[in-house]
N, C-alpha and C. Protein backbone atom coordinates (compact mmCIF):
# COMPACT_ATOMS: atom_id res chain seq x y z
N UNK A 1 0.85 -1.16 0.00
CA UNK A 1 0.00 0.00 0.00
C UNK A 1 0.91 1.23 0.00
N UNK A 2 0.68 2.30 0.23
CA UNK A 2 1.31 3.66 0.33
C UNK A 2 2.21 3.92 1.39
N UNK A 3 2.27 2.56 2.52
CA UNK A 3 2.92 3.28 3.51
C UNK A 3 3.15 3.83 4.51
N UNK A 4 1.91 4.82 4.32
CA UNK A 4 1.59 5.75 5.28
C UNK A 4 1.25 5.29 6.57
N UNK A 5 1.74 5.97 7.49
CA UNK A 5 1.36 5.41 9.04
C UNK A 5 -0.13 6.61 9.87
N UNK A 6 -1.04 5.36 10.16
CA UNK A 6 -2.20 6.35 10.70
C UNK A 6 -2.45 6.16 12.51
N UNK A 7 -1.81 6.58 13.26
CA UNK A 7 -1.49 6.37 14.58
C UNK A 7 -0.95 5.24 14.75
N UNK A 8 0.32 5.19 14.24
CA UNK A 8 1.66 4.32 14.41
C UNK A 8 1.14 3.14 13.83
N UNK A 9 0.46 2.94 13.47
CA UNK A 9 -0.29 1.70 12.80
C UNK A 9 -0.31 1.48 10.73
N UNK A 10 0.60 0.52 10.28
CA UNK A 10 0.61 0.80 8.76
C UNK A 10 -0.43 -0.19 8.14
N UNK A 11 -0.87 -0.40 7.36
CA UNK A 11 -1.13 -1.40 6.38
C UNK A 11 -0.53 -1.77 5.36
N UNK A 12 -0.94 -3.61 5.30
CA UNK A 12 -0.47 -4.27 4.65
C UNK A 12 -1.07 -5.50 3.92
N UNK A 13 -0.99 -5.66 2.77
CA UNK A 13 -1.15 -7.09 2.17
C UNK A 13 -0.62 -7.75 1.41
N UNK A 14 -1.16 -9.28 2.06
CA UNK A 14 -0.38 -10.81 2.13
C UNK A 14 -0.24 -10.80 0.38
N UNK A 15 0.98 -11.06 -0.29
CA UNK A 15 1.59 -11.17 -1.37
C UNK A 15 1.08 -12.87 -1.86
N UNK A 16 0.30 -13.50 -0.89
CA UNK A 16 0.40 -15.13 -1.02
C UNK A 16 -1.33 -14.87 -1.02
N UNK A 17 -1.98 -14.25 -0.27
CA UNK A 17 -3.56 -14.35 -0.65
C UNK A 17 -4.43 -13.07 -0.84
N UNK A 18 -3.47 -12.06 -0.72
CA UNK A 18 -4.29 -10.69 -0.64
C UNK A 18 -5.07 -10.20 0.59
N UNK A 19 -5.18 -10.53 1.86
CA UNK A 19 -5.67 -10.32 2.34
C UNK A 19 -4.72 -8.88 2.90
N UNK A 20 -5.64 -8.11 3.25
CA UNK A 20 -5.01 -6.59 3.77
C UNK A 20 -5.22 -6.30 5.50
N UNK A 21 -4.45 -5.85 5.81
CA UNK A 21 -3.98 -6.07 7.55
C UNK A 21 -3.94 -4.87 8.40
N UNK A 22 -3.90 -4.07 9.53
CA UNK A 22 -3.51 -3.17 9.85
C UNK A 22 -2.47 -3.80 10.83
N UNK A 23 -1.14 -3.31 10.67
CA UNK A 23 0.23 -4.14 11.35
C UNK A 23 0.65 -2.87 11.95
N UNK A 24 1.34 -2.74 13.28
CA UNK A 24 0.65 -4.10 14.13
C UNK A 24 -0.64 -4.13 14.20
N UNK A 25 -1.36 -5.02 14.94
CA UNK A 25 -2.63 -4.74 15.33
C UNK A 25 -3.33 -3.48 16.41
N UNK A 26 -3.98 -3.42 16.37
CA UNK A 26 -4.15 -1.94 17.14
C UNK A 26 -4.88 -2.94 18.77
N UNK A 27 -4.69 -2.37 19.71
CA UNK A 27 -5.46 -2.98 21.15
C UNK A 27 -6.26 -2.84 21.28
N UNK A 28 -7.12 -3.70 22.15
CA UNK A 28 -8.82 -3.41 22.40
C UNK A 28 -8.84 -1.92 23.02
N UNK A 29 -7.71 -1.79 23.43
CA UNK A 29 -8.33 -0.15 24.42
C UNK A 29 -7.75 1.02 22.88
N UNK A 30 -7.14 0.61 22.27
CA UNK A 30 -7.21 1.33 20.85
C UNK A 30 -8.63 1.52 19.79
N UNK A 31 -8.80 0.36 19.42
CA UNK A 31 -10.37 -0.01 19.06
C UNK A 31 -11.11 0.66 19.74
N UNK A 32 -11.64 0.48 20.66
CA UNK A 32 -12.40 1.09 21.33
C UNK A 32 -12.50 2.54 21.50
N UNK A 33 -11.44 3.03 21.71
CA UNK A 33 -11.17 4.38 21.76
C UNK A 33 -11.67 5.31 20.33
N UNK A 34 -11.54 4.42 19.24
CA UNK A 34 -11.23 4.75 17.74
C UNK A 34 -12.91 4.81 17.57
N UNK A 35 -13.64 3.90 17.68
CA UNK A 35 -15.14 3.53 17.74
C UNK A 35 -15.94 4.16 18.62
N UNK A 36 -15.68 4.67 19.88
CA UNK A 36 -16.48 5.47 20.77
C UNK A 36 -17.87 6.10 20.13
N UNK A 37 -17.24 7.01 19.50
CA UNK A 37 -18.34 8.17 18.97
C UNK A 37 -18.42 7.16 18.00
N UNK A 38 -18.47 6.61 16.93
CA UNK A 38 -19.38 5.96 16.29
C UNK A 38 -20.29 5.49 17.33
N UNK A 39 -20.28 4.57 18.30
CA UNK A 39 -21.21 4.06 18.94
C UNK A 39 -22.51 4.67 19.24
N UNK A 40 -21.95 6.24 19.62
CA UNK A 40 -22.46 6.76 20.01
C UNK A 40 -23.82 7.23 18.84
N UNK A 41 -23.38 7.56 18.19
CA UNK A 41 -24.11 8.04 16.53
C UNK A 41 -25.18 6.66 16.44
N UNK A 42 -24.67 5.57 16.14
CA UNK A 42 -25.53 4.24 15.78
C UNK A 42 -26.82 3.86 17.38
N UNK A 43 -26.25 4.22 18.28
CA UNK A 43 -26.92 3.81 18.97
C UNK A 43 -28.64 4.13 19.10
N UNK A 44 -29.20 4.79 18.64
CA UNK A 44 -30.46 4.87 18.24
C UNK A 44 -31.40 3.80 17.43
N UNK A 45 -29.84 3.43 16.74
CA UNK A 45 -30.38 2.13 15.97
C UNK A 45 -30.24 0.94 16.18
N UNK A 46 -29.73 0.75 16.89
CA UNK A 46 -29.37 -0.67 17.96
C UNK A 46 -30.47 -1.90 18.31
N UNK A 47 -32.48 -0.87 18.63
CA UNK A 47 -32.65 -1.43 19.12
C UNK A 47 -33.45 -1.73 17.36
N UNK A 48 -33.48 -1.07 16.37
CA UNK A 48 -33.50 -1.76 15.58
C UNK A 48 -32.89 -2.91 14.54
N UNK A 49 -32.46 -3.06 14.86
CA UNK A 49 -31.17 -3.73 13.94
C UNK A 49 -31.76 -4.43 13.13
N UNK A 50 -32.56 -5.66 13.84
CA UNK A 50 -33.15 -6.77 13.32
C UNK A 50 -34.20 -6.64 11.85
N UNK A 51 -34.87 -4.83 11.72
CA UNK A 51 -35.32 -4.56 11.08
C UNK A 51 -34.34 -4.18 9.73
N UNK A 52 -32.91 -3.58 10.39
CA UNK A 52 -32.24 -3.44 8.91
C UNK A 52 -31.88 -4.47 8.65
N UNK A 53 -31.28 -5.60 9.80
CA UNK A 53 -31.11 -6.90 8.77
C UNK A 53 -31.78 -7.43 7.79
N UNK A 54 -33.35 -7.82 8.06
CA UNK A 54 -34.18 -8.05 7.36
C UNK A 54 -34.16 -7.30 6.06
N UNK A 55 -34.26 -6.18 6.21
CA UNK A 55 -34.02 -4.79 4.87
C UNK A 55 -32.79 -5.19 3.74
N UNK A 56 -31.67 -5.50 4.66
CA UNK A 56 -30.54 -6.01 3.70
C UNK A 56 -30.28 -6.98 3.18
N UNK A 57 -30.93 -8.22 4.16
CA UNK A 57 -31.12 -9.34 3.35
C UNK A 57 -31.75 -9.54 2.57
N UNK A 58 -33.52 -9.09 2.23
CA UNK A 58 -34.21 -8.46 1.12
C UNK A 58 -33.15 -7.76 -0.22
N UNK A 59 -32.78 -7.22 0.29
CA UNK A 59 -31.72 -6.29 -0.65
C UNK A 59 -31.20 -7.27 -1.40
N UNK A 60 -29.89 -8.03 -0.27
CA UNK A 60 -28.94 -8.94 -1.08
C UNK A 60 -29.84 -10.08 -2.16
N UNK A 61 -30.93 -10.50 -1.55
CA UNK A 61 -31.66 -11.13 -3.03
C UNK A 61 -32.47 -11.08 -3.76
N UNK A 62 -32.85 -9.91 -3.88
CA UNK A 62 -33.27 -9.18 -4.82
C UNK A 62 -32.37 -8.25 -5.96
N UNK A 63 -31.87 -7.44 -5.23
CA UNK A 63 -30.74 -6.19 -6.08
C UNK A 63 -29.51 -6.81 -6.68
N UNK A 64 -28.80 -7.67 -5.41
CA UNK A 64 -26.89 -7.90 -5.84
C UNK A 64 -27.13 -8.96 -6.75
N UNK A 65 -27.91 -10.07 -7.22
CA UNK A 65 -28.09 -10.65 -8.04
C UNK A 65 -27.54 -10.12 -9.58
N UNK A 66 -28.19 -9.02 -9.83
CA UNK A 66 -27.92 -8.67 -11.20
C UNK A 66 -26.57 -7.76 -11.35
N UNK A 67 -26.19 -7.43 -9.77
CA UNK A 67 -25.31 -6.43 -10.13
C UNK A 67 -23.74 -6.96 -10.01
N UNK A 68 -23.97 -7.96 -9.59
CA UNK A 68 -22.44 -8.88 -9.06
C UNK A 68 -22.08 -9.75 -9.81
N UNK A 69 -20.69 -10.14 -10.05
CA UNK A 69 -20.71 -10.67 -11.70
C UNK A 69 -20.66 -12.66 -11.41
N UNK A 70 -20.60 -13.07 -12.25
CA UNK A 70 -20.31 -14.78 -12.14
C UNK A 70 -19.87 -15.34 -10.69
N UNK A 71 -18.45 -14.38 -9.86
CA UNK A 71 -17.83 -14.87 -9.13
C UNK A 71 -18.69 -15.12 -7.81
N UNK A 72 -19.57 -13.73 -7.83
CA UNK A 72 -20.55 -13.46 -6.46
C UNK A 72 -19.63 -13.01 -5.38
N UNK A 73 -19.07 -12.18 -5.78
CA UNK A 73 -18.23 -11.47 -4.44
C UNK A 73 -18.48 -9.93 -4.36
N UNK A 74 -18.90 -9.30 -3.17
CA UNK A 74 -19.24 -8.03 -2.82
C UNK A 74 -17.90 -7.41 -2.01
N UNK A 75 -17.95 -6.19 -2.29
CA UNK A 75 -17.06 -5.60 -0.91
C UNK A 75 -17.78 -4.41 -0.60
N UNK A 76 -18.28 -4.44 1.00
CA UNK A 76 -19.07 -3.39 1.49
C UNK A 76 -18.48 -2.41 2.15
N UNK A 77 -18.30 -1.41 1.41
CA UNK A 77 -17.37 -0.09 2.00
C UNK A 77 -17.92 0.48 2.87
N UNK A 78 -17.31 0.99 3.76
CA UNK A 78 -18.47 1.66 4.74
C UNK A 78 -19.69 0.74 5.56
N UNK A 79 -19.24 -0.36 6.48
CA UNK A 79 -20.27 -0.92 6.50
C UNK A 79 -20.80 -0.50 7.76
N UNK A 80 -20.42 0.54 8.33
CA UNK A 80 -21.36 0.75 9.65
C UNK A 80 -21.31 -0.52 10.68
N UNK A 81 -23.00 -0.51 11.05
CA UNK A 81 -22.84 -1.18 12.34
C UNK A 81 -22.55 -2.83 11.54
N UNK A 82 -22.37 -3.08 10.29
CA UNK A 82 -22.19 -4.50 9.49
C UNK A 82 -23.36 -4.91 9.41
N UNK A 83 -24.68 -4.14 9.35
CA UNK A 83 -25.99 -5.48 9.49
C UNK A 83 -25.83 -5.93 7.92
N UNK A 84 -25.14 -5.19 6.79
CA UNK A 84 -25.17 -5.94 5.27
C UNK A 84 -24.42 -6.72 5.36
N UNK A 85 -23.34 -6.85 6.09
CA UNK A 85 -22.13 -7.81 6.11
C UNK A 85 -23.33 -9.72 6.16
């Protein structure tokens, strides 16, 4: 990747499968710290969730069908709290 270091933390990926890394790993009291205020923002929606799951799973078979090619692989940018994941 570029290199660049984003609070002492670089990224990287595996030359053998592609998978991409943040090295070192960052600590749970890092994480956490990093996520706070997101939490804070989503939490309204928390006690819905079950309703966006439903919403996205609708989605995924209906919509990504036509839009995803032979292989069937998505990458969800931005996935928030992950209920599309």
């Amino acid at each position: 990747m570029c290199g660049n270091l984003m609070s002492g933390h670089g990224i990287t990926k595996c030359t053998f499968c592609g998978l991409v890394q943040v090295v070192p790993m960052p600590s749970d009291k890092e994480i956490a710290s990093f996520y706070r205020e997101d939490m804070e923002h989503f939490a309204p929606y928390i006690d819905q969730i079950e309703v966006h799951r439903e919403y996205f799973r609708k989605t995924l078979q209906t919509v990504i069908p036509d839009r995803v090619g032979n292989d069937r692989r998505l990458l969800d940018i931005g996935c928030a709290m992950g209920v599309f994941l």
